[in-house]
PDB file of N, CA and C in Angstrom:
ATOM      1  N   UNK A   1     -11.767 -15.952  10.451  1.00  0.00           N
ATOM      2  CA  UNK A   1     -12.287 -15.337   9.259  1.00  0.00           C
ATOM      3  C   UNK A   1     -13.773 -15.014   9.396  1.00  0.00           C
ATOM      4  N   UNK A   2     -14.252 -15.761  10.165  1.00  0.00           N
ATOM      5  CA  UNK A   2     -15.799 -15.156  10.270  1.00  0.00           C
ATOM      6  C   UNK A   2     -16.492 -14.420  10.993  1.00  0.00           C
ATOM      7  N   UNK A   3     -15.763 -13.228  11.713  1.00  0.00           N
ATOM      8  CA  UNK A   3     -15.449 -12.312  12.378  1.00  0.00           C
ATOM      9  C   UNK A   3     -14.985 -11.147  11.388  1.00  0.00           C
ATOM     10  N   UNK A   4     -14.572 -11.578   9.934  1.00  0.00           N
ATOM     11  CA  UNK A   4     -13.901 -10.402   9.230  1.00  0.00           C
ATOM     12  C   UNK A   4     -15.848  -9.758   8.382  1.00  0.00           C
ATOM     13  N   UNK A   5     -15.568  -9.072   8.313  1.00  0.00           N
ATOM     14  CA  UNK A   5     -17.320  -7.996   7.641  1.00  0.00           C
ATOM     15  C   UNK A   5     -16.717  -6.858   6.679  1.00  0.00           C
ATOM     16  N   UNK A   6     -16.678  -6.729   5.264  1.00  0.00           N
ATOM     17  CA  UNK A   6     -16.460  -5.311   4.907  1.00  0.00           C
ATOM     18  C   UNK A   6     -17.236  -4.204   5.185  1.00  0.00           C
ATOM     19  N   UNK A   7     -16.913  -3.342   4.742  1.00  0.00           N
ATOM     20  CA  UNK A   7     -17.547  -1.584   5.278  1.00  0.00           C
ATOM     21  C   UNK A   7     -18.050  -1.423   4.507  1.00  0.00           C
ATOM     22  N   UNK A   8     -19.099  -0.937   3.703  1.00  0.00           N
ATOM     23  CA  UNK A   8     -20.014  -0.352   2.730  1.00  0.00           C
ATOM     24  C   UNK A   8     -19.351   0.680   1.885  1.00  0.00           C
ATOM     25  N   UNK A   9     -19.493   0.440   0.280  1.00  0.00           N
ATOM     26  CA  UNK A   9     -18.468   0.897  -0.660  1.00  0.00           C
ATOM     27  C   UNK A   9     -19.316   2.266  -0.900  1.00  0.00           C
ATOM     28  N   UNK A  10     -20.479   2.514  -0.442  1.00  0.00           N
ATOM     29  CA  UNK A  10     -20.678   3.752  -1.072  1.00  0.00           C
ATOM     30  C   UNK A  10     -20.338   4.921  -1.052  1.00  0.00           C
ATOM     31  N   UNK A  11     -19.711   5.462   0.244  1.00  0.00           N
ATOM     32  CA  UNK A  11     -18.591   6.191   0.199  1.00  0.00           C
ATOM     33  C   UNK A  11     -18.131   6.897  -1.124  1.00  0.00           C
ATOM     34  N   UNK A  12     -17.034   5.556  -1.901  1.00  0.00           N
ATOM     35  CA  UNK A  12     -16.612   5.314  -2.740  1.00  0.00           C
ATOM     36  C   UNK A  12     -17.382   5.688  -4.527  1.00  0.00           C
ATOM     37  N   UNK A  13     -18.523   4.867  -4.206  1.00  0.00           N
ATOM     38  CA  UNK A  13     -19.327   5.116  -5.201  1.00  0.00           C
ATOM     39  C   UNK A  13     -20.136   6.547  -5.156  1.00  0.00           C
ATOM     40  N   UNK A  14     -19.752   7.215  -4.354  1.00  0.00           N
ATOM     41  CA  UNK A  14     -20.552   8.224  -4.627  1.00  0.00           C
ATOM     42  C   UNK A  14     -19.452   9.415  -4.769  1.00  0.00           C
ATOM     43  N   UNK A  15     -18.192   9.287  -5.072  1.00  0.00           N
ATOM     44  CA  UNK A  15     -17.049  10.370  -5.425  1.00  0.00           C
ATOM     45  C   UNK A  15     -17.138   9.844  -6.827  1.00  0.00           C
ATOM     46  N   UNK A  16     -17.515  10.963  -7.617  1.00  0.00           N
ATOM     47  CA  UNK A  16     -17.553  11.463  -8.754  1.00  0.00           C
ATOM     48  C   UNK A  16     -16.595  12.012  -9.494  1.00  0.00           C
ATOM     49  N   UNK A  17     -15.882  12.952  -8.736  1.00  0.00           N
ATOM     50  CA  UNK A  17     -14.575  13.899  -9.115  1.00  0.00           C
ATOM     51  C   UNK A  17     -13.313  13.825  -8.749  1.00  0.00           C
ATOM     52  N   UNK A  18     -12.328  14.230  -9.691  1.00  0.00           N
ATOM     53  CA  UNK A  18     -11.035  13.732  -8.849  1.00  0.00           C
ATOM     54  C   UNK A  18     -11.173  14.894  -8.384  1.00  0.00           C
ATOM     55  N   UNK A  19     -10.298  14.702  -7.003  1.00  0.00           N
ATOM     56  CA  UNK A  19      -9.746  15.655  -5.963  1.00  0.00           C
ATOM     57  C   UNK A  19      -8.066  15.990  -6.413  1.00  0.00           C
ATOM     58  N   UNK A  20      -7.967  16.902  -5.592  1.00  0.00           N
ATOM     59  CA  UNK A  20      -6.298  17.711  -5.716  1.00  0.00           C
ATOM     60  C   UNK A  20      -5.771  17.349  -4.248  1.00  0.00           C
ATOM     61  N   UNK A  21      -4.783  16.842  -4.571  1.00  0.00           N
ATOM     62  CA  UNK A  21      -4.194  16.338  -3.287  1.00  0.00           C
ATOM     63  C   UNK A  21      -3.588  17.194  -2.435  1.00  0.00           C
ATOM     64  N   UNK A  22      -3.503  17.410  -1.350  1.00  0.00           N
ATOM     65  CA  UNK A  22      -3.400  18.389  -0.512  1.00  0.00           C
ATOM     66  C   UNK A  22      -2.058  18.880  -0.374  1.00  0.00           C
ATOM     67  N   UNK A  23      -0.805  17.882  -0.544  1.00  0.00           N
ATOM     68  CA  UNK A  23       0.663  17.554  -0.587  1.00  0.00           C
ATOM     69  C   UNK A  23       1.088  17.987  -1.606  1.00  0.00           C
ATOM     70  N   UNK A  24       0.985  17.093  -2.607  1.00  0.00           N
ATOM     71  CA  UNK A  24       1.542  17.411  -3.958  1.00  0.00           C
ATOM     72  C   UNK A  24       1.185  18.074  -5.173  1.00  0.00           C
ATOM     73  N   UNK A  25      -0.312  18.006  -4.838  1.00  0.00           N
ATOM     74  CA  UNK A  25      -2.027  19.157  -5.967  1.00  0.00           C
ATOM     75  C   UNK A  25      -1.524  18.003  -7.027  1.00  0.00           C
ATOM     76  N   UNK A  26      -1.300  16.711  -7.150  1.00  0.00           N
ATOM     77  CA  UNK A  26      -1.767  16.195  -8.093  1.00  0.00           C
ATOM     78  C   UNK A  26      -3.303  15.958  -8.329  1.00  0.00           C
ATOM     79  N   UNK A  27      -4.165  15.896  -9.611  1.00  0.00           N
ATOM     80  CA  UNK A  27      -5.507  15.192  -9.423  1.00  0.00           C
ATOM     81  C   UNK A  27      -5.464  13.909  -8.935  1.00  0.00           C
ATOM     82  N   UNK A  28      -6.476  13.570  -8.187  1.00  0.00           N
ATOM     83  CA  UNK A  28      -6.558  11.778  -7.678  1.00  0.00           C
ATOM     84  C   UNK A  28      -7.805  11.866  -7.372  1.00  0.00           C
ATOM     85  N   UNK A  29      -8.351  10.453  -7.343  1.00  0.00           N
ATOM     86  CA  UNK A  29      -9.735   9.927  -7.265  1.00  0.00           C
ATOM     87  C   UNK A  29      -9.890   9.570  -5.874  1.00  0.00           C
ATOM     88  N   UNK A  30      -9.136   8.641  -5.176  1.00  0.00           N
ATOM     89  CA  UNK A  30      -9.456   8.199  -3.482  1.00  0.00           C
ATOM     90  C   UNK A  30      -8.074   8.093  -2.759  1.00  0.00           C
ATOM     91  N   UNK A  31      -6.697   8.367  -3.794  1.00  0.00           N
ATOM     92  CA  UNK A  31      -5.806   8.785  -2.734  1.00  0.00           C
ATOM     93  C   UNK A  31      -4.644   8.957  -3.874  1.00  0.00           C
ATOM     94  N   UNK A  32      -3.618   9.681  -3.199  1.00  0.00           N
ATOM     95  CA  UNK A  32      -2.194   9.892  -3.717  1.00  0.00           C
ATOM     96  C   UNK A  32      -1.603   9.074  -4.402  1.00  0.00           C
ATOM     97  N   UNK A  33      -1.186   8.307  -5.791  1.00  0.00           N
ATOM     98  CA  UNK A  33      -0.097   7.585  -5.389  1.00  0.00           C
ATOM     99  C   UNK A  33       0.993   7.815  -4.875  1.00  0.00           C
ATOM    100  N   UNK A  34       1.428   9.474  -4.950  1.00  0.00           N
ATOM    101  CA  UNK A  34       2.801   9.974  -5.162  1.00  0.00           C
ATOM    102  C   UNK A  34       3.004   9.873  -3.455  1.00  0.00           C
ATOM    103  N   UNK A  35       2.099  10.791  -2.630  1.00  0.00           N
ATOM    104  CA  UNK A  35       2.229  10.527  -1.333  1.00  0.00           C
ATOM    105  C   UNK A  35       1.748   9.521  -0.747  1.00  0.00           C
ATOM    106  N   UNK A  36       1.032   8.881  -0.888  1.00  0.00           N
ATOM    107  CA  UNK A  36       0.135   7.626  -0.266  1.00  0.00           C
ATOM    108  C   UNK A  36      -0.838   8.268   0.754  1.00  0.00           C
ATOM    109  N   UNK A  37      -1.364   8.865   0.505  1.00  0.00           N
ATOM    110  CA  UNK A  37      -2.372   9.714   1.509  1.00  0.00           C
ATOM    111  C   UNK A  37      -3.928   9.179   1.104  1.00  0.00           C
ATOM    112  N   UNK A  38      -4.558   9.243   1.399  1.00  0.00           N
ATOM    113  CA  UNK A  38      -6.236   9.414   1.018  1.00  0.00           C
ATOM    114  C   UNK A  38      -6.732  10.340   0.976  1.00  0.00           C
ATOM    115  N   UNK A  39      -7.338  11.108  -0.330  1.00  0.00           N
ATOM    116  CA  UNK A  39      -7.940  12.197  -0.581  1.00  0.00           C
ATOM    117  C   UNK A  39      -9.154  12.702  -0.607  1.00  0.00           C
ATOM    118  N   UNK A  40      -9.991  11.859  -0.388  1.00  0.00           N
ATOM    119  CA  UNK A  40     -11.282  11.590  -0.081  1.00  0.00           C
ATOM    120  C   UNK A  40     -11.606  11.681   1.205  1.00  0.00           C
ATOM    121  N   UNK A  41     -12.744  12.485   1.630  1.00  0.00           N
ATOM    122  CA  UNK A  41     -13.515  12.736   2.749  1.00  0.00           C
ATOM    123  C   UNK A  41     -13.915  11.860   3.862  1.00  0.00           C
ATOM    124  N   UNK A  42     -13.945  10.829   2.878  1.00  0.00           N
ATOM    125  CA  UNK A  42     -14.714   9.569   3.724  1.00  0.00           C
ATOM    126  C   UNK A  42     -13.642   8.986   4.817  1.00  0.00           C
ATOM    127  N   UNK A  43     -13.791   8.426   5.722  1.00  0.00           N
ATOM    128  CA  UNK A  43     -13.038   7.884   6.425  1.00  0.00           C
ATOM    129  C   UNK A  43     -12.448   6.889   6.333  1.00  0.00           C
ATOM    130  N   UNK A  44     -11.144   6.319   5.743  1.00  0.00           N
ATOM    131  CA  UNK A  44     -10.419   5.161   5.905  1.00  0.00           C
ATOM    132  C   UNK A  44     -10.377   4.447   6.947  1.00  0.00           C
ATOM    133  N   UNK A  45     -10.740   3.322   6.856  1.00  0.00           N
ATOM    134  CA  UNK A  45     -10.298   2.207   7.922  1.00  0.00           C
ATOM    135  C   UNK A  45      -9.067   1.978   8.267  1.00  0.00           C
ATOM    136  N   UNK A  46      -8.549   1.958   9.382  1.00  0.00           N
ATOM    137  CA  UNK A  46      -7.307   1.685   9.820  1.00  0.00           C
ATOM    138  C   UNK A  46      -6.874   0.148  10.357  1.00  0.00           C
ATOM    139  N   UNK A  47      -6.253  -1.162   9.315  1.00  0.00           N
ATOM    140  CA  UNK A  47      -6.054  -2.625  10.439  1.00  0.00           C
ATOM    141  C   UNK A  47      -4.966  -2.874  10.847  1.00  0.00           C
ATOM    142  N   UNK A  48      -4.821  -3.235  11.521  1.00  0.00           N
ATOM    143  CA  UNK A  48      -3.348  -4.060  11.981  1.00  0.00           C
ATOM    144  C   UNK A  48      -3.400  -5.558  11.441  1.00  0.00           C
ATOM    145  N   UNK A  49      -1.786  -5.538  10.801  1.00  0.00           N
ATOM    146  CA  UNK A  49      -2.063  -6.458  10.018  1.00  0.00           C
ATOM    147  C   UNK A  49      -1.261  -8.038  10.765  1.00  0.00           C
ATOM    148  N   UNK A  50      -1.538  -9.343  10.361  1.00  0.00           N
ATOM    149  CA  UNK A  50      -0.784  -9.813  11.737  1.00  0.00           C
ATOM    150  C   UNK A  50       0.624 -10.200  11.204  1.00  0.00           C
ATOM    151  N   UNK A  51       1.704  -9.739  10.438  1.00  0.00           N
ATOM    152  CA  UNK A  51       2.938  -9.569   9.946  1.00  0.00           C
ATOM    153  C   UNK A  51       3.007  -8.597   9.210  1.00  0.00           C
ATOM    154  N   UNK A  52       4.685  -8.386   9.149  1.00  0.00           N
ATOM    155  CA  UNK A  52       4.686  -6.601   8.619  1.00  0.00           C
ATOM    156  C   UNK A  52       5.094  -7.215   7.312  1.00  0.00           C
ATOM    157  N   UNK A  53       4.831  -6.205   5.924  1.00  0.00           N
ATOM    158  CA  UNK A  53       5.018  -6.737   4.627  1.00  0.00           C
ATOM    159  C   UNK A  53       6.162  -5.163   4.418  1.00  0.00           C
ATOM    160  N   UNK A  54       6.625  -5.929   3.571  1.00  0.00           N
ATOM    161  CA  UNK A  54       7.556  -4.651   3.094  1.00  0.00           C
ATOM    162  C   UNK A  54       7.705  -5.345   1.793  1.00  0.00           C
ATOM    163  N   UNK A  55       7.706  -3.928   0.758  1.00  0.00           N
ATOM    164  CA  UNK A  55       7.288  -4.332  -0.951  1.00  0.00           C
ATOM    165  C   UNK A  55       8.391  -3.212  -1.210  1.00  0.00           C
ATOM    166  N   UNK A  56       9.372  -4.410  -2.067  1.00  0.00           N
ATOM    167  CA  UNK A  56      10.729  -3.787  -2.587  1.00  0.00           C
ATOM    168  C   UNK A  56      10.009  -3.303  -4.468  1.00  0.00           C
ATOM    169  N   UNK A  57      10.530  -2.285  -4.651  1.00  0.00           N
ATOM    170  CA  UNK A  57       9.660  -1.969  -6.039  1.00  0.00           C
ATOM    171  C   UNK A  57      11.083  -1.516  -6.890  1.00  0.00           C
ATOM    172  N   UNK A  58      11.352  -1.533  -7.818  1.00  0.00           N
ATOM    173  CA  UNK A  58      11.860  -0.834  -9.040  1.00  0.00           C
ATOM    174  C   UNK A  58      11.778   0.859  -9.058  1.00  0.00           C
ATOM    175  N   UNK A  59      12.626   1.269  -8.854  1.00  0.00           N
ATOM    176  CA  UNK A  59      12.381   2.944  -9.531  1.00  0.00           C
ATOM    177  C   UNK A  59      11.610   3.066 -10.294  1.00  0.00           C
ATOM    178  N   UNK A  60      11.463   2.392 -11.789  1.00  0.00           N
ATOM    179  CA  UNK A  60      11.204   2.451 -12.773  1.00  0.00           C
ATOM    180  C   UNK A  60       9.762   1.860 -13.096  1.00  0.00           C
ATOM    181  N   UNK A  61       9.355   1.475 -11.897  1.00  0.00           N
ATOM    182  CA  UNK A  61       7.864   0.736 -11.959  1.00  0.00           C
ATOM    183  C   UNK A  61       7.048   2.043 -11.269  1.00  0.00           C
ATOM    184  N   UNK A  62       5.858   2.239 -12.174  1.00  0.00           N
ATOM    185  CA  UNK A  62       5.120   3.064 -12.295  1.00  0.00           C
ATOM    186  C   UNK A  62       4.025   2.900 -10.624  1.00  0.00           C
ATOM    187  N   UNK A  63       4.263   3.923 -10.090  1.00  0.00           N
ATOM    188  CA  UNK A  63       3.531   3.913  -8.769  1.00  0.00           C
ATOM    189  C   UNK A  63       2.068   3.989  -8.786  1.00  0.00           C
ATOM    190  N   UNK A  64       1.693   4.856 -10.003  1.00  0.00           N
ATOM    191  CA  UNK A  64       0.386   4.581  -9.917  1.00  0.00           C
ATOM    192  C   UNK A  64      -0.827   2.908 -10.307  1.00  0.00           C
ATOM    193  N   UNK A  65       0.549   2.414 -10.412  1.00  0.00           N
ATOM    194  CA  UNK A  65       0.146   0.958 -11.553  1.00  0.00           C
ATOM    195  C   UNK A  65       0.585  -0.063 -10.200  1.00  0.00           C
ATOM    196  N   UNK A  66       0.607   0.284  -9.200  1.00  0.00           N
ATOM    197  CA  UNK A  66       1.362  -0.782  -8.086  1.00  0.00           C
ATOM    198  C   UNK A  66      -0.233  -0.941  -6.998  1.00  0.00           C
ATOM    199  N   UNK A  67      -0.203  -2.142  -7.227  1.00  0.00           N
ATOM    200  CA  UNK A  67      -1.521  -2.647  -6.607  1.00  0.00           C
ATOM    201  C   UNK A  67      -0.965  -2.907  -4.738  1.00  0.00           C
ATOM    202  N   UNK A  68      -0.267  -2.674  -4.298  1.00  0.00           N
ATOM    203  CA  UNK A  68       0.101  -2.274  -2.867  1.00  0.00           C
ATOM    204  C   UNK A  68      -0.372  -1.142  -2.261  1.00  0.00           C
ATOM    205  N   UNK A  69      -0.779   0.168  -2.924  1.00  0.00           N
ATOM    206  CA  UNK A  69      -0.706   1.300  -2.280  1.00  0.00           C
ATOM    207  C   UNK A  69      -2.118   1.043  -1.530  1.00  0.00           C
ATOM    208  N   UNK A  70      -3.301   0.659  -1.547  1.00  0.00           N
ATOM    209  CA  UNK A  70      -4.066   0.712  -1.280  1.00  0.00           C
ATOM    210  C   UNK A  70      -3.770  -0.389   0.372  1.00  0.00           C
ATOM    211  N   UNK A  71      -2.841  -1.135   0.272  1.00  0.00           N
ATOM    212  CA  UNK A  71      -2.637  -1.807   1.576  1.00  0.00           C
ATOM    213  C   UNK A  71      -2.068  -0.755   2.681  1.00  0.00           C
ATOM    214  N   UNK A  72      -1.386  -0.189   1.937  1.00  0.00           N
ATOM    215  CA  UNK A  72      -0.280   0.619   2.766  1.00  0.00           C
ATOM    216  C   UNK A  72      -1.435   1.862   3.504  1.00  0.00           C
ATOM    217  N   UNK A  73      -2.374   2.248   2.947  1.00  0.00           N
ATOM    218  CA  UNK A  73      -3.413   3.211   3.530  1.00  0.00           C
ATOM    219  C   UNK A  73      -3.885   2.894   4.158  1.00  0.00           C
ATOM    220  N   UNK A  74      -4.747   1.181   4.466  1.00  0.00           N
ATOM    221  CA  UNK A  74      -5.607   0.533   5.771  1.00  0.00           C
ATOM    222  C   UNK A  74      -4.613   0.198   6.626  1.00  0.00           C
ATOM    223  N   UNK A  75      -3.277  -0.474   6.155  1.00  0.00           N
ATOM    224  CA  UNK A  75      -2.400  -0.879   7.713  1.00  0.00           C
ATOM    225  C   UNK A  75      -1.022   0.159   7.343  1.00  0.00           C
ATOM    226  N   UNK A  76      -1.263   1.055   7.662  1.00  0.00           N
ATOM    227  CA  UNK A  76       0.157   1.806   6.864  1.00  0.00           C
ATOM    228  C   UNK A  76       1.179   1.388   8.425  1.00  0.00           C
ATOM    229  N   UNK A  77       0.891   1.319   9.765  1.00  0.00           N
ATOM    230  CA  UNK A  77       2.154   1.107  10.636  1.00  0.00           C
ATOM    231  C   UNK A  77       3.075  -0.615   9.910  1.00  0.00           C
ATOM    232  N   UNK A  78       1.915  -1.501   9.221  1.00  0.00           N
ATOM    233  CA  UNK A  78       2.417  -3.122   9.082  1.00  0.00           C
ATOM    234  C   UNK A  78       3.041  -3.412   7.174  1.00  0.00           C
ATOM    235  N   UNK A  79       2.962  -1.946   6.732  1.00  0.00           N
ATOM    236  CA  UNK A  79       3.138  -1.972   5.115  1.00  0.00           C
ATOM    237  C   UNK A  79       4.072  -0.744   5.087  1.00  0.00           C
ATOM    238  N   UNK A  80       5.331  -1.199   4.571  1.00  0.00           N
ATOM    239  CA  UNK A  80       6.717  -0.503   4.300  1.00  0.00           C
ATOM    240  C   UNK A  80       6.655  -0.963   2.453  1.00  0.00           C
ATOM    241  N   UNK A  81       6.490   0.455   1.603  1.00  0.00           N
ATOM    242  CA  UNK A  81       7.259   0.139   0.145  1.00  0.00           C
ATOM    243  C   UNK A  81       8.763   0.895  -0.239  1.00  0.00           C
ATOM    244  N   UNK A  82       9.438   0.234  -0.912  1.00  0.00           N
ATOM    245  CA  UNK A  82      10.665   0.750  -0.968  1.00  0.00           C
ATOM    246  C   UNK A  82      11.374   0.737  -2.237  1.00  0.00           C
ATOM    247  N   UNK A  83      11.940   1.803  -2.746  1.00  0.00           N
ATOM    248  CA  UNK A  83      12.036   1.735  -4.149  1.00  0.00           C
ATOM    249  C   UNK A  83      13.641   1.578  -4.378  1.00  0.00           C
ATOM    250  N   UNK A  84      13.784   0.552  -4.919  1.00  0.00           N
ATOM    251  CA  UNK A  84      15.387   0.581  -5.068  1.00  0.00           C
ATOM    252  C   UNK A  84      15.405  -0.564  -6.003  1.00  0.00           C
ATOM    253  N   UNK A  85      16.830  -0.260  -6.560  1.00  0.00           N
ATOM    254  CA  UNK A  85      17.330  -1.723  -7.380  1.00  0.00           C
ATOM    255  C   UNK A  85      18.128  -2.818  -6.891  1.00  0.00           C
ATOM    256  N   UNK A  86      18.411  -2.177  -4.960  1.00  0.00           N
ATOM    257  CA  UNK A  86      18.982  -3.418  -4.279  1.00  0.00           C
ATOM    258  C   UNK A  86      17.936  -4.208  -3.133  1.00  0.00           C
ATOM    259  N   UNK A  87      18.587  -5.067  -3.271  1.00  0.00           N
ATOM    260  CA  UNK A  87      17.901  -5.824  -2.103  1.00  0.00           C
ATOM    261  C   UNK A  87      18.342  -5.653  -1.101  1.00  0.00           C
ATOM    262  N   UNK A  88      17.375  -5.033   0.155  1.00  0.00           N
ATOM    263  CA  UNK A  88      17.823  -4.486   1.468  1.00  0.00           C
ATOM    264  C   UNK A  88      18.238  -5.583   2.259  1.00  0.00           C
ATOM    265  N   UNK A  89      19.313  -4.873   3.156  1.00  0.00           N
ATOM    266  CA  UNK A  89      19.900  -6.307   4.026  1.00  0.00           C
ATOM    267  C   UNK A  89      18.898  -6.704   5.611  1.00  0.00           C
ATOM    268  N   UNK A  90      18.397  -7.759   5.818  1.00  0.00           N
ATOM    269  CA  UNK A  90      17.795  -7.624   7.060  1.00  0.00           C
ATOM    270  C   UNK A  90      18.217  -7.040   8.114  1.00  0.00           C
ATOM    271  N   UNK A  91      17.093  -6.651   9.002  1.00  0.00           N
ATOM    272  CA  UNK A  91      17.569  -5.116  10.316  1.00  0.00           C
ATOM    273  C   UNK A  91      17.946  -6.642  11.031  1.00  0.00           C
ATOM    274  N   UNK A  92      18.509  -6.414  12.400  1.00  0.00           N
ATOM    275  CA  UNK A  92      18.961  -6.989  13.489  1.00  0.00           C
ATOM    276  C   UNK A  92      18.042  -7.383  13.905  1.00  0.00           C
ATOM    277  N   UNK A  93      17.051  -6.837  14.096  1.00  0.00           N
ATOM    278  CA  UNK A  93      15.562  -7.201  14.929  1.00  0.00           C
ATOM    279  C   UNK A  93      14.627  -8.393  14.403  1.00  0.00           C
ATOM    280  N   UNK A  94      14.891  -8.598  12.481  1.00  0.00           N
ATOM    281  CA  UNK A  94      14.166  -9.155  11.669  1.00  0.00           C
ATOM    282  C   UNK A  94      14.968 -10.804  12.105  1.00  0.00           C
ATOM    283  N   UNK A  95      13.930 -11.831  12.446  1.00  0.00           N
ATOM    284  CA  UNK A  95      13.931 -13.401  12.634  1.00  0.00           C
ATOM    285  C   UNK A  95      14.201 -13.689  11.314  1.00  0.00           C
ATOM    286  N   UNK A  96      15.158 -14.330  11.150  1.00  0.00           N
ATOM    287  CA  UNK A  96      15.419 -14.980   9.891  1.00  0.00           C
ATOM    288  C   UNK A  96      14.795 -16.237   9.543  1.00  0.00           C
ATOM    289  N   UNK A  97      14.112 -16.756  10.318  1.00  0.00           N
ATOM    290  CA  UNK A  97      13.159 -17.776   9.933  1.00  0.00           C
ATOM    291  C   UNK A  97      11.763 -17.450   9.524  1.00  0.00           C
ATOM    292  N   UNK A  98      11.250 -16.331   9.762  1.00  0.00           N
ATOM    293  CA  UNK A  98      10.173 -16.078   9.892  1.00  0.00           C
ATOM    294  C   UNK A  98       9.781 -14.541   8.505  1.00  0.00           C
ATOM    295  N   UNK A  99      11.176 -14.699   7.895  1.00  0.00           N
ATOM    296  CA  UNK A  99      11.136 -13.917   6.539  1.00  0.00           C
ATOM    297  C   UNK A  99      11.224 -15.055   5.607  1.00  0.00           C
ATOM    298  N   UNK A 100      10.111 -14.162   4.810  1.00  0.00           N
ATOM    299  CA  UNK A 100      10.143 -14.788   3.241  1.00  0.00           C
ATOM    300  C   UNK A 100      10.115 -13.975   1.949  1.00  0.00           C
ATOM    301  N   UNK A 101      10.783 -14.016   1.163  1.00  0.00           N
ATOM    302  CA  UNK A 101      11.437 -13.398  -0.014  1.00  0.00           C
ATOM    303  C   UNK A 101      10.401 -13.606  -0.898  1.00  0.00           C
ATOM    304  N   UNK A 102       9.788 -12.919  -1.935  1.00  0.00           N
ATOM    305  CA  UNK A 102       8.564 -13.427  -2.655  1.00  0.00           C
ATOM    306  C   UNK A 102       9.032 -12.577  -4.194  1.00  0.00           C
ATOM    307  N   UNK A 103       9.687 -13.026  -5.700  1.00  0.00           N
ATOM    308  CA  UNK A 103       9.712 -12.800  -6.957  1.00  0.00           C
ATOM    309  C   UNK A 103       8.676 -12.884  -7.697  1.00  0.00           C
ATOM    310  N   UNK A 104       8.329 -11.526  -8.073  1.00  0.00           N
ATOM    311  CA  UNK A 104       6.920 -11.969  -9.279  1.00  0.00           C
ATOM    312  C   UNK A 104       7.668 -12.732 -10.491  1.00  0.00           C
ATOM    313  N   UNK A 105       6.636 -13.091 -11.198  1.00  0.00           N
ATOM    314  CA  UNK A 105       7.177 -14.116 -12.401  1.00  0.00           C
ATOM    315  C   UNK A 105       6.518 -15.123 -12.139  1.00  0.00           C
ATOM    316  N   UNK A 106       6.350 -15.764 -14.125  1.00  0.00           N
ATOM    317  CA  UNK A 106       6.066 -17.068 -14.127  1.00  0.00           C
ATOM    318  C   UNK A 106       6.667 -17.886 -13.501  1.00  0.00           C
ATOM    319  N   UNK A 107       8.250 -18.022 -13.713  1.00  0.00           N
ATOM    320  CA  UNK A 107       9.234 -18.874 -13.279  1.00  0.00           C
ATOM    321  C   UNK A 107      10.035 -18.370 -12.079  1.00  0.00           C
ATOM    322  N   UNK A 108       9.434 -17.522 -11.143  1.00  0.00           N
ATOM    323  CA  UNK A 108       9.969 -16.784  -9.783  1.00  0.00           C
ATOM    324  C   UNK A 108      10.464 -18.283  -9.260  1.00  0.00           C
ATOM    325  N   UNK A 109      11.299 -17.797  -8.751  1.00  0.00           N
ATOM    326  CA  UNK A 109      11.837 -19.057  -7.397  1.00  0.00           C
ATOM    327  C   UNK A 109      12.531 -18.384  -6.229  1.00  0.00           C
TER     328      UNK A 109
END
């Protein structure tokens, strides 16, 4: 951890206007939700993350309100989101010891 340093937000602080996204021409401020792109000039950081996350979402849950998208833009090869009302079955490749299932909620288990 003491090797990790953030990047300087001003970038950030200094976009004023929303932009039109290049994909879809929605307005957006620093990226897509609809595509997951970054719309902003500035250069995104790219990390590798050290396990892959994959975020099962609801159809019905509002993409712009999903606090993931912004992961999926710095490590997008280690961040898979997926919108469905089933729960996907593990690939062949996926260690079954080494997955963990995670329910939001007070009382998640």
């Amino acid at each position: 951890m003491k090797n990790l340093s953030l990047s300087s937000f001003a970038p950030l602080d200094e976009m004023t206007e929303r932009i039109e996204c290049p994909k879809c021409r929605k307005s957006c401020k620093y990226y897509c939700c609809n595509c997951i792109i970054p719309v902003t000039k500035s250069k995104i950081p790219k990390i590798k993350l050290p396990l892959q996350v994959t975020v099962i979402s609801h159809p019905k849950e509002k993409v712009s309100k999903s606090s993931i998208l912004p992961a999926k833009l710095v490590a997008p090869d280690d961040v898979e989101i997926i919108s469905t009302t089933e729960v996907p079955v593990l690939r062949d490749n996926d260690n079954f010891d080494e997955v963990v299932l995670l329910f939001p909620g007070d009382n998640a288990k």
